[in-house]
PDB file of N, CA and C in Angstrom:
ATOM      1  N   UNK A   1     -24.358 -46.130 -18.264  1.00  0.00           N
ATOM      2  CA  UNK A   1     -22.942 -46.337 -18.029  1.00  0.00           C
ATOM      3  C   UNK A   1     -22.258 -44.974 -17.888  1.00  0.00           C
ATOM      4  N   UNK A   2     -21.414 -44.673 -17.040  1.00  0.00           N
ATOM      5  CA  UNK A   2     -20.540 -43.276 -16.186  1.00  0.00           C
ATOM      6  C   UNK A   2     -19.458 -43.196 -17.427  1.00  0.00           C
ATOM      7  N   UNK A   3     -19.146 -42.128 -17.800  1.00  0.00           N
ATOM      8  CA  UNK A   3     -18.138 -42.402 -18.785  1.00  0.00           C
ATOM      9  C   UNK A   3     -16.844 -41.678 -17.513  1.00  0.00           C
ATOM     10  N   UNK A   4     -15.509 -42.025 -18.103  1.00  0.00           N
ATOM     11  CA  UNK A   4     -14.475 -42.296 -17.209  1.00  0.00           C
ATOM     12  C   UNK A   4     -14.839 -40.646 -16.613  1.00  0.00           C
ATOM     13  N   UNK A   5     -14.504 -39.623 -17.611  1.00  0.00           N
ATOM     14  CA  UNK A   5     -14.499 -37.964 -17.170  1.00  0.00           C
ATOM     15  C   UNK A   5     -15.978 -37.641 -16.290  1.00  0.00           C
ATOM     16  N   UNK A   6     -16.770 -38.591 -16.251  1.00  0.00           N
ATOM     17  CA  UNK A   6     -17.794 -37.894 -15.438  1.00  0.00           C
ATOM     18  C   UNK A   6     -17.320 -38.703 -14.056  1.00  0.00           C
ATOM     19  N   UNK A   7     -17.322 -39.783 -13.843  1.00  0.00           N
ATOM     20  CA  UNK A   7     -16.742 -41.060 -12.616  1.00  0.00           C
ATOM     21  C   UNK A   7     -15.456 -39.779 -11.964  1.00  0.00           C
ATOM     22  N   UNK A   8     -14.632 -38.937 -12.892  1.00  0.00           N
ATOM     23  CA  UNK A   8     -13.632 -38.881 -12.236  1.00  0.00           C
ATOM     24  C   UNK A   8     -14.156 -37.612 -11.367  1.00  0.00           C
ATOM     25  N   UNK A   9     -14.676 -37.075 -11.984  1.00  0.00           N
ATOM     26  CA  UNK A   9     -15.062 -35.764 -11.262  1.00  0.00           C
ATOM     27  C   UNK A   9     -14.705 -34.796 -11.855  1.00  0.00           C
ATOM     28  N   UNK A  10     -13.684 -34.869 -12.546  1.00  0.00           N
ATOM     29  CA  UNK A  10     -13.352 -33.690 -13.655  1.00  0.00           C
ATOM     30  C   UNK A  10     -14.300 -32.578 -14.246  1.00  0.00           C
ATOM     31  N   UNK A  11     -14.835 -32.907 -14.696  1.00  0.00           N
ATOM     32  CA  UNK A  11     -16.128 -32.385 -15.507  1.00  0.00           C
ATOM     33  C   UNK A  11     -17.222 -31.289 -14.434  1.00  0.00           C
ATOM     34  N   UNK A  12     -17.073 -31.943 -13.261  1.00  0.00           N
ATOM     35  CA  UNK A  12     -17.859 -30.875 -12.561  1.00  0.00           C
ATOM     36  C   UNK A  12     -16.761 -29.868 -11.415  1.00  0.00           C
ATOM     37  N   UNK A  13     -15.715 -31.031 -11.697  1.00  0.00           N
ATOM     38  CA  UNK A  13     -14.631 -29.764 -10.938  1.00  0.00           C
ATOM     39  C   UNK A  13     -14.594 -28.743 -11.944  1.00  0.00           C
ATOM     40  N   UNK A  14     -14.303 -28.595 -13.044  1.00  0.00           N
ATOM     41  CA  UNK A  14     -14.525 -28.242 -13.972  1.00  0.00           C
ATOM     42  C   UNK A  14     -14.682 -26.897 -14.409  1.00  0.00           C
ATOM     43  N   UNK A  15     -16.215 -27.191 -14.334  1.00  0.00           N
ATOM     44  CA  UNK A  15     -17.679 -26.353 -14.575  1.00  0.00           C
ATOM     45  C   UNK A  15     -17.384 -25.873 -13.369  1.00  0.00           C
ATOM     46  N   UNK A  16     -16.639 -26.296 -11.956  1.00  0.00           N
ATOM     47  CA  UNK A  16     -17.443 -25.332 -11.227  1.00  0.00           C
ATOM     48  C   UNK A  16     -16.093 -23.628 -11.114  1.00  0.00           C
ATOM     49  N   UNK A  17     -14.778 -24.294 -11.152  1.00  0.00           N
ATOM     50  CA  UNK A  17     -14.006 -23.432 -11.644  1.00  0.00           C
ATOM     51  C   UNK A  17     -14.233 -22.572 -12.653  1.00  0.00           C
ATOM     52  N   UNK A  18     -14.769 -22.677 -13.745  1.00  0.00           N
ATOM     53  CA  UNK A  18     -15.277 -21.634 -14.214  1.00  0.00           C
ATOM     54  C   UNK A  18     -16.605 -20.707 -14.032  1.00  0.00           C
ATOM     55  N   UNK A  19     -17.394 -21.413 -13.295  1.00  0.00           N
ATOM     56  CA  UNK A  19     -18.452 -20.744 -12.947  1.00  0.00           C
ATOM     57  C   UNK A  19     -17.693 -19.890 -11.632  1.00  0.00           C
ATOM     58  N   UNK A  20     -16.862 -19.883 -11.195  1.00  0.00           N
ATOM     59  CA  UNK A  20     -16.511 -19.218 -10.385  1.00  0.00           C
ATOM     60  C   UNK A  20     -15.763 -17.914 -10.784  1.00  0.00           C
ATOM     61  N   UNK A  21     -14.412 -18.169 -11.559  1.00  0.00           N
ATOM     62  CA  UNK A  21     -14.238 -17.283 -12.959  1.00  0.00           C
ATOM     63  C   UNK A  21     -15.287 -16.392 -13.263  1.00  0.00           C
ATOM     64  N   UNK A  22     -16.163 -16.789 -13.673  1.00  0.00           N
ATOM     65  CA  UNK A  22     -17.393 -15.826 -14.224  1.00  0.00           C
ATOM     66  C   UNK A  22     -17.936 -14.861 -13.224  1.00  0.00           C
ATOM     67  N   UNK A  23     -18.092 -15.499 -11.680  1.00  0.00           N
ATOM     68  CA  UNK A  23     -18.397 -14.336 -10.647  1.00  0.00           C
ATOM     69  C   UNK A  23     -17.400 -14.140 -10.530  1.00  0.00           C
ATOM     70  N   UNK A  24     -16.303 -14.211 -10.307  1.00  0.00           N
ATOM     71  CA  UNK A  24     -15.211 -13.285 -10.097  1.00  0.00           C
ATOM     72  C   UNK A  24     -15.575 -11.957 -10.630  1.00  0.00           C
ATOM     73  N   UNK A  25     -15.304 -12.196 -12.405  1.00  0.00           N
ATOM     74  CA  UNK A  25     -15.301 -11.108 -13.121  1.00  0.00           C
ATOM     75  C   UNK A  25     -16.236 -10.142 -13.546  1.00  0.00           C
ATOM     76  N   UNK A  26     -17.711 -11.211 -12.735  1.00  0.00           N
ATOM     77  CA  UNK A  26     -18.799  -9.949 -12.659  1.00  0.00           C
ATOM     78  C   UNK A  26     -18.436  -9.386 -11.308  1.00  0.00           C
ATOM     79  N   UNK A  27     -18.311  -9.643 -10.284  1.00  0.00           N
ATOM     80  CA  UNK A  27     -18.182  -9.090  -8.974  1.00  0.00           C
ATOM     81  C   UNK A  27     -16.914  -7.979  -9.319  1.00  0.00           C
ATOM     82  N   UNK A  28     -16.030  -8.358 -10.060  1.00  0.00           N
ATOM     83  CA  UNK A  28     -14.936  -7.115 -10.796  1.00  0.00           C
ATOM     84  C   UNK A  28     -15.487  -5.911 -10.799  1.00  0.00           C
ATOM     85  N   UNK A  29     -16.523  -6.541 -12.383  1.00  0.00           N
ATOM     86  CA  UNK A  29     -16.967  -5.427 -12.953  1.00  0.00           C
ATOM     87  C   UNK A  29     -18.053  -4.609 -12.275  1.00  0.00           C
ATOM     88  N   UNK A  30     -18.388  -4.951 -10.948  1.00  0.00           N
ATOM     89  CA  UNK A  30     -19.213  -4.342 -10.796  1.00  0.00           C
ATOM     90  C   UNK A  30     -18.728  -3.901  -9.296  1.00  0.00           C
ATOM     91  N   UNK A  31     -17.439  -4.206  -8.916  1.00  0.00           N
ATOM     92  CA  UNK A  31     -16.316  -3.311  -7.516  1.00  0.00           C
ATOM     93  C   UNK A  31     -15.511  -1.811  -8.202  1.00  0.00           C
ATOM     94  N   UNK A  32     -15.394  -2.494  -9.556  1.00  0.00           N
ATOM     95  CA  UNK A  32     -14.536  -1.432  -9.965  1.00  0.00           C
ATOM     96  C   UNK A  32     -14.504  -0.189 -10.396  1.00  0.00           C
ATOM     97  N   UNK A  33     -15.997   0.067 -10.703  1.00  0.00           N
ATOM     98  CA  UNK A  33     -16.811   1.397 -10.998  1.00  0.00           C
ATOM     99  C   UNK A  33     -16.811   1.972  -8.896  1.00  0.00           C
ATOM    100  N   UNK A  34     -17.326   1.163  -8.595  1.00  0.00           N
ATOM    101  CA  UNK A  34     -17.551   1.769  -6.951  1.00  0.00           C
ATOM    102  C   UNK A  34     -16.287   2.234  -6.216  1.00  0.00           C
ATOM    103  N   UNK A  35     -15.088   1.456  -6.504  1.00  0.00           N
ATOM    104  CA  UNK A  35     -13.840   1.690  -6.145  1.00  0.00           C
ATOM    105  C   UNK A  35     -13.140   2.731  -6.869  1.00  0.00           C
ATOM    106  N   UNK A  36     -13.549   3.091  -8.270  1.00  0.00           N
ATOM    107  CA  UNK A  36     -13.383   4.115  -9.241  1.00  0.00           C
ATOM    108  C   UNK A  36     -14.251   5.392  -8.218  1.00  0.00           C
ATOM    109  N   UNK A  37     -14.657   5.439  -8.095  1.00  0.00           N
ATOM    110  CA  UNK A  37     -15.537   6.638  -7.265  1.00  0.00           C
ATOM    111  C   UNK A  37     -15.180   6.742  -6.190  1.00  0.00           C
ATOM    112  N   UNK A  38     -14.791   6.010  -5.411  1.00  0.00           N
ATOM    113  CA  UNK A  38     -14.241   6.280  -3.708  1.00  0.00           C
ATOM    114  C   UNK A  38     -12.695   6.702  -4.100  1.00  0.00           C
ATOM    115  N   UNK A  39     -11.786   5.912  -5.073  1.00  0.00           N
ATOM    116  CA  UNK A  39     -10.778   7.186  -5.060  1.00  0.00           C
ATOM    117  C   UNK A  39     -10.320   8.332  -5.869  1.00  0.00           C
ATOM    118  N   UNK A  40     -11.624   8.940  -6.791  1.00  0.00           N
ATOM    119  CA  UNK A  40     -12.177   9.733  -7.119  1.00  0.00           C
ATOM    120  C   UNK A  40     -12.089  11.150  -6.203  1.00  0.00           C
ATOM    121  N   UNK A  41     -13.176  10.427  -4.995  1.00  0.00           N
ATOM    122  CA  UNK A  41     -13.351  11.212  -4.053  1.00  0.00           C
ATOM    123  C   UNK A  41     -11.930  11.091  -2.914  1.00  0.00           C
ATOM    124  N   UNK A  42     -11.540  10.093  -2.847  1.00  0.00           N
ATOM    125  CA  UNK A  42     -10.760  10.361  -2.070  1.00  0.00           C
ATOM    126  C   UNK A  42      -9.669  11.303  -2.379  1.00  0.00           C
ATOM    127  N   UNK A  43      -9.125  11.147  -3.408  1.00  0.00           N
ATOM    128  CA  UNK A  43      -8.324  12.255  -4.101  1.00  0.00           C
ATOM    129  C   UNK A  43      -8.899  13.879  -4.313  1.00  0.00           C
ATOM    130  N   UNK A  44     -10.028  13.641  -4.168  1.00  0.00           N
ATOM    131  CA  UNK A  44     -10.781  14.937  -4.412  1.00  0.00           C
ATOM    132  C   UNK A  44     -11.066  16.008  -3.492  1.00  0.00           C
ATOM    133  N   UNK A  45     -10.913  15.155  -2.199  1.00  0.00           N
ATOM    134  CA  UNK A  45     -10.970  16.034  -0.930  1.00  0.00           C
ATOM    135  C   UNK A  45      -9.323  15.404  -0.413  1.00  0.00           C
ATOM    136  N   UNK A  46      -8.667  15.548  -1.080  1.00  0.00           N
ATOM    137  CA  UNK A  46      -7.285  15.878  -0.407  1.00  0.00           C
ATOM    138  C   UNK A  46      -6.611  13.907   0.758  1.00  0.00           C
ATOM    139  N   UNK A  47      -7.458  13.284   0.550  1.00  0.00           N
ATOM    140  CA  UNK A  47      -7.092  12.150   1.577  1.00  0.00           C
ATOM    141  C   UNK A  47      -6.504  10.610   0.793  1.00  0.00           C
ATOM    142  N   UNK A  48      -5.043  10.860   0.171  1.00  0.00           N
ATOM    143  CA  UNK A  48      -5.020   9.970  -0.433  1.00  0.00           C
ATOM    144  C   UNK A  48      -4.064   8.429   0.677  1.00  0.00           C
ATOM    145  N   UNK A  49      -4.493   7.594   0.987  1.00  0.00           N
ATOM    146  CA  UNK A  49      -3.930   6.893   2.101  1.00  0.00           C
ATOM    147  C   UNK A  49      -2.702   6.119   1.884  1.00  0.00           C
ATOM    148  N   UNK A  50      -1.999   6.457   2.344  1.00  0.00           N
ATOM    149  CA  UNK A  50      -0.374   5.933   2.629  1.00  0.00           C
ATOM    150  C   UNK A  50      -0.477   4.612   2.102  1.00  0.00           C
ATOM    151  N   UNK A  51       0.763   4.464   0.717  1.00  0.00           N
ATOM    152  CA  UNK A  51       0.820   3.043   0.525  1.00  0.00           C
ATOM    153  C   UNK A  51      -0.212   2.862  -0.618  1.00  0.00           C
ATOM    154  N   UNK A  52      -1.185   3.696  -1.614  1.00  0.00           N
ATOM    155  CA  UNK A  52      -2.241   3.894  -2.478  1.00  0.00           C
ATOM    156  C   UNK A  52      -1.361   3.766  -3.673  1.00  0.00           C
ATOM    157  N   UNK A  53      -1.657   3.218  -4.741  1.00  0.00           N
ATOM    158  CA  UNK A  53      -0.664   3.613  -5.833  1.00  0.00           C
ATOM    159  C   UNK A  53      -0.964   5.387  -6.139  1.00  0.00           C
ATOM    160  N   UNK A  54       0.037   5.725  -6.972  1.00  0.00           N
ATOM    161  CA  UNK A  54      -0.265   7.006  -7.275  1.00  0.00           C
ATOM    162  C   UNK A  54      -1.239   7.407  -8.026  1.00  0.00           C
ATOM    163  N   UNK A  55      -1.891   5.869  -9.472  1.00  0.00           N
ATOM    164  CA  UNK A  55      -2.769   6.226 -10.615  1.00  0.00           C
ATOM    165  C   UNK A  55      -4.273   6.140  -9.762  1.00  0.00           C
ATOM    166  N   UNK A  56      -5.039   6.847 -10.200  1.00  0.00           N
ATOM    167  CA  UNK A  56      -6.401   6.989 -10.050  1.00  0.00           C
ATOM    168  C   UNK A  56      -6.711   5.121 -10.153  1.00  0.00           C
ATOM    169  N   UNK A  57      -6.493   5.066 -11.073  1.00  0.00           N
ATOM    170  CA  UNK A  57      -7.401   3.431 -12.146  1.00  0.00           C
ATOM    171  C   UNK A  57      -6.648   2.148 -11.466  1.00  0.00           C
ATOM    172  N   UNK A  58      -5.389   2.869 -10.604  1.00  0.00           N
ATOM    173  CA  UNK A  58      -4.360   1.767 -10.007  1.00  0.00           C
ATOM    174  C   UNK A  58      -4.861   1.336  -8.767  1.00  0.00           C
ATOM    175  N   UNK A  59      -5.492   3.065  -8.153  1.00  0.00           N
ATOM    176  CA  UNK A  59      -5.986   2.228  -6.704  1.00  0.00           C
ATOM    177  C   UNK A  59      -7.161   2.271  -6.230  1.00  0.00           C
ATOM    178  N   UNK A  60      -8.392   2.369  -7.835  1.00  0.00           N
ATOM    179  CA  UNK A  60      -9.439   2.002  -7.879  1.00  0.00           C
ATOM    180  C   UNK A  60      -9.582   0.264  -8.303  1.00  0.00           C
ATOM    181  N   UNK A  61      -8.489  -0.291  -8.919  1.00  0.00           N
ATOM    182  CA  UNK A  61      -7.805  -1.792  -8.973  1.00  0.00           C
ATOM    183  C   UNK A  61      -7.933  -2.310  -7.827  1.00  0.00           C
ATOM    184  N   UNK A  62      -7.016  -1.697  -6.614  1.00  0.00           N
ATOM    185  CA  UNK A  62      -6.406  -2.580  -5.595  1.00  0.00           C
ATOM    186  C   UNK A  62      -7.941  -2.142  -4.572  1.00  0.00           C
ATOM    187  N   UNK A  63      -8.513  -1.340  -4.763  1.00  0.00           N
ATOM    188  CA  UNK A  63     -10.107  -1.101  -4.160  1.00  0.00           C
ATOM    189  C   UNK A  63     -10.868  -2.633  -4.422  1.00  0.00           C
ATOM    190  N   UNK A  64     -10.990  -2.563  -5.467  1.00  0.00           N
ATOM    191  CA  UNK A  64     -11.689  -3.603  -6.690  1.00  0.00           C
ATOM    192  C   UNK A  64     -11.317  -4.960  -6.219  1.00  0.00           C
ATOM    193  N   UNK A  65      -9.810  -5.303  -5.877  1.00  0.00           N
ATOM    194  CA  UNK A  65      -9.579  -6.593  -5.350  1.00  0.00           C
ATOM    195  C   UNK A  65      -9.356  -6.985  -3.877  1.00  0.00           C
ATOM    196  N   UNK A  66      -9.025  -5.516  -3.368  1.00  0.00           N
ATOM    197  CA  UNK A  66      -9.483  -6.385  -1.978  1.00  0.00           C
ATOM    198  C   UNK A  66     -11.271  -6.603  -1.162  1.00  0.00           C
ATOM    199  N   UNK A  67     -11.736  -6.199  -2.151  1.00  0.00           N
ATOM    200  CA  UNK A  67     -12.921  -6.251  -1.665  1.00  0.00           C
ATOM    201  C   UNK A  67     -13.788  -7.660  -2.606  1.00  0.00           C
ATOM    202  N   UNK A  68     -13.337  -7.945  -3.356  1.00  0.00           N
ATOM    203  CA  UNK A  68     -13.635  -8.902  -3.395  1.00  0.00           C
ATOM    204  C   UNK A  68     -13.740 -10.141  -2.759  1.00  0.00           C
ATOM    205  N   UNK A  69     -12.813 -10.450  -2.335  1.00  0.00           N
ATOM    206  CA  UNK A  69     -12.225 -12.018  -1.954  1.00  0.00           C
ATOM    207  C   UNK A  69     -13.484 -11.418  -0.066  1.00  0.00           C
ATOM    208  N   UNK A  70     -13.739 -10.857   0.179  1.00  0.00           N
ATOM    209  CA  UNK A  70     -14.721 -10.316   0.828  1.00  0.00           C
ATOM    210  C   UNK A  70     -16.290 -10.686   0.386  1.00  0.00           C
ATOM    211  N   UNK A  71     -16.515 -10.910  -0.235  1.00  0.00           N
ATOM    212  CA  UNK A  71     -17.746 -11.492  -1.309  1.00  0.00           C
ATOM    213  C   UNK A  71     -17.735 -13.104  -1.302  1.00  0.00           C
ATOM    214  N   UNK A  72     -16.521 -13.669  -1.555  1.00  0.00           N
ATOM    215  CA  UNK A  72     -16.481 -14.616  -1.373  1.00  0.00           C
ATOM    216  C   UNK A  72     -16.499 -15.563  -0.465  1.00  0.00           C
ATOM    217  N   UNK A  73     -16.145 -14.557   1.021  1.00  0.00           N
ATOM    218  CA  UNK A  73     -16.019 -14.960   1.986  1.00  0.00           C
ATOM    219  C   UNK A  73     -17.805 -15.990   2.710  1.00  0.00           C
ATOM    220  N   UNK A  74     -18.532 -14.904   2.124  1.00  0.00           N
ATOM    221  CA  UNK A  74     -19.747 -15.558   2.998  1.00  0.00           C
ATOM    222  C   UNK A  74     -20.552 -16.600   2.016  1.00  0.00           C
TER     223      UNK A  74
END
């Protein structure tokens, strides 16, 4: 017998929202060291690009998230 939360779908909508959550925040943690280093360098040789926040960690962030949703894409 289906109990009502499995029939509804809930339960695996669910699970799968958070399993998604979870790559998100590994795919984070593992853009944000690489994006930490490109504007590292980018700052380092003088090329910081129009529209960058000013903090190092701010637009190793906005590195970090637009490249994500890029990951997700395929």
């Amino acid at each position: 017998m289906m109990s009502f939360i499995h029939a509804t779908g809930y339960e695996t909508r669910h699970a799968r929202e958070r399993a998604e959550r979870r790559q998100y925040r590994i795919f984070y943690a593992l853009a944000f060291p690489i994006g930490l280093g490109a504007a590292l360098v980018s700052r380092a040789i003088g090329r910081r690009p129009s529209g960058a926040p000013k903090s190092i960690l701010g637009h190793a962030k906005a590195l970090a998230g637009a490249t994500i949703p890029m990951v997700f894409m395929g």
